[in-house]
C-alpha atoms as a PDB file:
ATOM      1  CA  UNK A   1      -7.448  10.987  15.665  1.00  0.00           C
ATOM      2  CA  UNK A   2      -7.016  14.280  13.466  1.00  0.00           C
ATOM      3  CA  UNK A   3      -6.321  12.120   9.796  1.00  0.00           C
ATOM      4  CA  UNK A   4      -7.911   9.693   8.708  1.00  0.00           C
ATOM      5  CA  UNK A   5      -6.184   7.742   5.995  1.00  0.00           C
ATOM      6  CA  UNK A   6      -8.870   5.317   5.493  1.00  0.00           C
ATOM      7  CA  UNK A   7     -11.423   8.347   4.762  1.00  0.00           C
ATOM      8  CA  UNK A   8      -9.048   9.372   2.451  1.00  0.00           C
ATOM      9  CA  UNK A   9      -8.483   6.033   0.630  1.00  0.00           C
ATOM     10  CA  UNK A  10     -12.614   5.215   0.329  1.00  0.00           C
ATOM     11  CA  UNK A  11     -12.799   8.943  -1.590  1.00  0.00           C
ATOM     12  CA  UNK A  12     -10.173   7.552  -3.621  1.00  0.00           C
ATOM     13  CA  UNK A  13     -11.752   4.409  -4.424  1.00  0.00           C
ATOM     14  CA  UNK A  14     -15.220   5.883  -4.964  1.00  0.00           C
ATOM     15  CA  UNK A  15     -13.807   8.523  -7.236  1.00  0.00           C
ATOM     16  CA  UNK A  16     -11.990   5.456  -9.909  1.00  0.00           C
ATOM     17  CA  UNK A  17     -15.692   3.183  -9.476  1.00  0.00           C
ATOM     18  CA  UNK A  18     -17.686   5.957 -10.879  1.00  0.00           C
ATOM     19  CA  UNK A  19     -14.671   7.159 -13.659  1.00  0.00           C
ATOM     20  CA  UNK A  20     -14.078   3.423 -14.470  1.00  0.00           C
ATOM     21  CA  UNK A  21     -18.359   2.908 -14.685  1.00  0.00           C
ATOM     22  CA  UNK A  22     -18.580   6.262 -17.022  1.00  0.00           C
ATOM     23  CA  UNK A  23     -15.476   5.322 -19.147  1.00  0.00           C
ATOM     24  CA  UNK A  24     -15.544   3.111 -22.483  1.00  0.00           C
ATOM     25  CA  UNK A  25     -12.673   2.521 -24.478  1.00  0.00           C
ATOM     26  CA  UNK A  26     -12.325   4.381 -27.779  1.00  0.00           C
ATOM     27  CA  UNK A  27     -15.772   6.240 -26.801  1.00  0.00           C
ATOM     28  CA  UNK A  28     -14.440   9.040 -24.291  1.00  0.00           C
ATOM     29  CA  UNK A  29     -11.345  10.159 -22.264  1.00  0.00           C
ATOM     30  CA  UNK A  30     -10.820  10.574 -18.716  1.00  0.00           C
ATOM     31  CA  UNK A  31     -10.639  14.203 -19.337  1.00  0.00           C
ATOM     32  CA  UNK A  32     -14.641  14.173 -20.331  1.00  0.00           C
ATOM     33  CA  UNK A  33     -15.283  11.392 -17.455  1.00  0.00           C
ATOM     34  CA  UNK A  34     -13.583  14.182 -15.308  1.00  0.00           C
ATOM     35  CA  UNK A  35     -15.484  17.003 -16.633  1.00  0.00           C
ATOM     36  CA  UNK A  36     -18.825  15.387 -16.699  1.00  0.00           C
ATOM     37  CA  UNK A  37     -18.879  12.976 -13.811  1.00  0.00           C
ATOM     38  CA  UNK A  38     -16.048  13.737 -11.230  1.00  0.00           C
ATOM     39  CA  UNK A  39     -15.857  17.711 -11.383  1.00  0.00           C
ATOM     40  CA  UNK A  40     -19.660  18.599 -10.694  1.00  0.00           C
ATOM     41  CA  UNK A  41     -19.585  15.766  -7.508  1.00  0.00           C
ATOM     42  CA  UNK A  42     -15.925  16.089  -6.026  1.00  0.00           C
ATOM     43  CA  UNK A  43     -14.451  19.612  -7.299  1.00  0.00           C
ATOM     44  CA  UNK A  44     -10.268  19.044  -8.211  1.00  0.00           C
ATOM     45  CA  UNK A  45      -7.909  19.699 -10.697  1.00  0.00           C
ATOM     46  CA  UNK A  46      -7.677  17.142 -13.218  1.00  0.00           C
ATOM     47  CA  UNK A  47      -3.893  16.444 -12.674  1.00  0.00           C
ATOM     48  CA  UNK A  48      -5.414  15.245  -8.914  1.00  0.00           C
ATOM     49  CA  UNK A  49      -7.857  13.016 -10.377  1.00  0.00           C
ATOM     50  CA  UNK A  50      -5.499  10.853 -12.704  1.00  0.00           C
ATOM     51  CA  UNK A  51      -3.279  10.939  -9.771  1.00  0.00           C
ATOM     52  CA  UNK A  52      -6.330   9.239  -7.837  1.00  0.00           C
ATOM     53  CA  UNK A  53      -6.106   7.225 -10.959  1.00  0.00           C
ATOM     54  CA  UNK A  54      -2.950   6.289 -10.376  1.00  0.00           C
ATOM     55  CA  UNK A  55      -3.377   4.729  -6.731  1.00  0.00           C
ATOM     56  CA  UNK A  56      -3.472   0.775  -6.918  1.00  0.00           C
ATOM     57  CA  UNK A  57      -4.463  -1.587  -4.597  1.00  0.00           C
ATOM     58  CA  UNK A  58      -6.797   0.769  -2.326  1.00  0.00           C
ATOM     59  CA  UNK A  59      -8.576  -2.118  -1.198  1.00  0.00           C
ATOM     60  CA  UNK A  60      -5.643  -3.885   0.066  1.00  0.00           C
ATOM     61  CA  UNK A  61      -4.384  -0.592   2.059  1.00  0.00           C
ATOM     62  CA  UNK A  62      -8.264   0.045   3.105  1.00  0.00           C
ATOM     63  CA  UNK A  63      -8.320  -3.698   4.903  1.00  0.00           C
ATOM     64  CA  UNK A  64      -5.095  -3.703   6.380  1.00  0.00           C
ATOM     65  CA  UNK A  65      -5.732  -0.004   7.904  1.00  0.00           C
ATOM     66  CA  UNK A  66      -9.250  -0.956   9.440  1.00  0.00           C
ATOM     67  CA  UNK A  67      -7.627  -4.312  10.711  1.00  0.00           C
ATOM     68  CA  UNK A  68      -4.678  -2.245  12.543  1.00  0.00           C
ATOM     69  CA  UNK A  69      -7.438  -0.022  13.438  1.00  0.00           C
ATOM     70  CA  UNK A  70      -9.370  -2.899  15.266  1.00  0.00           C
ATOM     71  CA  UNK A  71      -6.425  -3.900  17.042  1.00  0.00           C
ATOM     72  CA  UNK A  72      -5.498  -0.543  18.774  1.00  0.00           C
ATOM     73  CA  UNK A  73      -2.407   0.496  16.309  1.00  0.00           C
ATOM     74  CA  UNK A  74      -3.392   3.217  15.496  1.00  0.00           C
ATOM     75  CA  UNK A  75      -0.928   4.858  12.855  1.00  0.00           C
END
């Protein structure tokens, strides 16, 4: 298989567990968690990472992808 979309969806979910750990309310912004944290480790435009942001329920897509992957279905 050429794509992996659960690759794609761990970066994702990696990527908001270390913004969410560096971020405090009131404190910083995710432009400095960005700058400081994301940007040195996984180089993109900040418009990509609040889009990352913006994903919900990666571990819900992650399990049902590696259960369709155990079964053969591959998508």
């Amino acid at each position: 298989m050429a794509y992996n979309r659960v690759n794609k969806l761990r970066y994702y979910k990696k990527i908001q567990e270390v913004a969410q750990e560096h971020y405090e309310e009131g404190v910083s912004t995710w432009r400095g968690v960005w700058k400081k944290y994301i940007y040195p480790v996984w180089p993109m435009e900040y418009n990509t990472f609040m889009r990352i942001l913006g994903e919900g329920g990666l571990r819900t897509k992650i399990e049902e992808l590696e259960e369709n992957k155990e079964e053969g279905n591959d998508d």
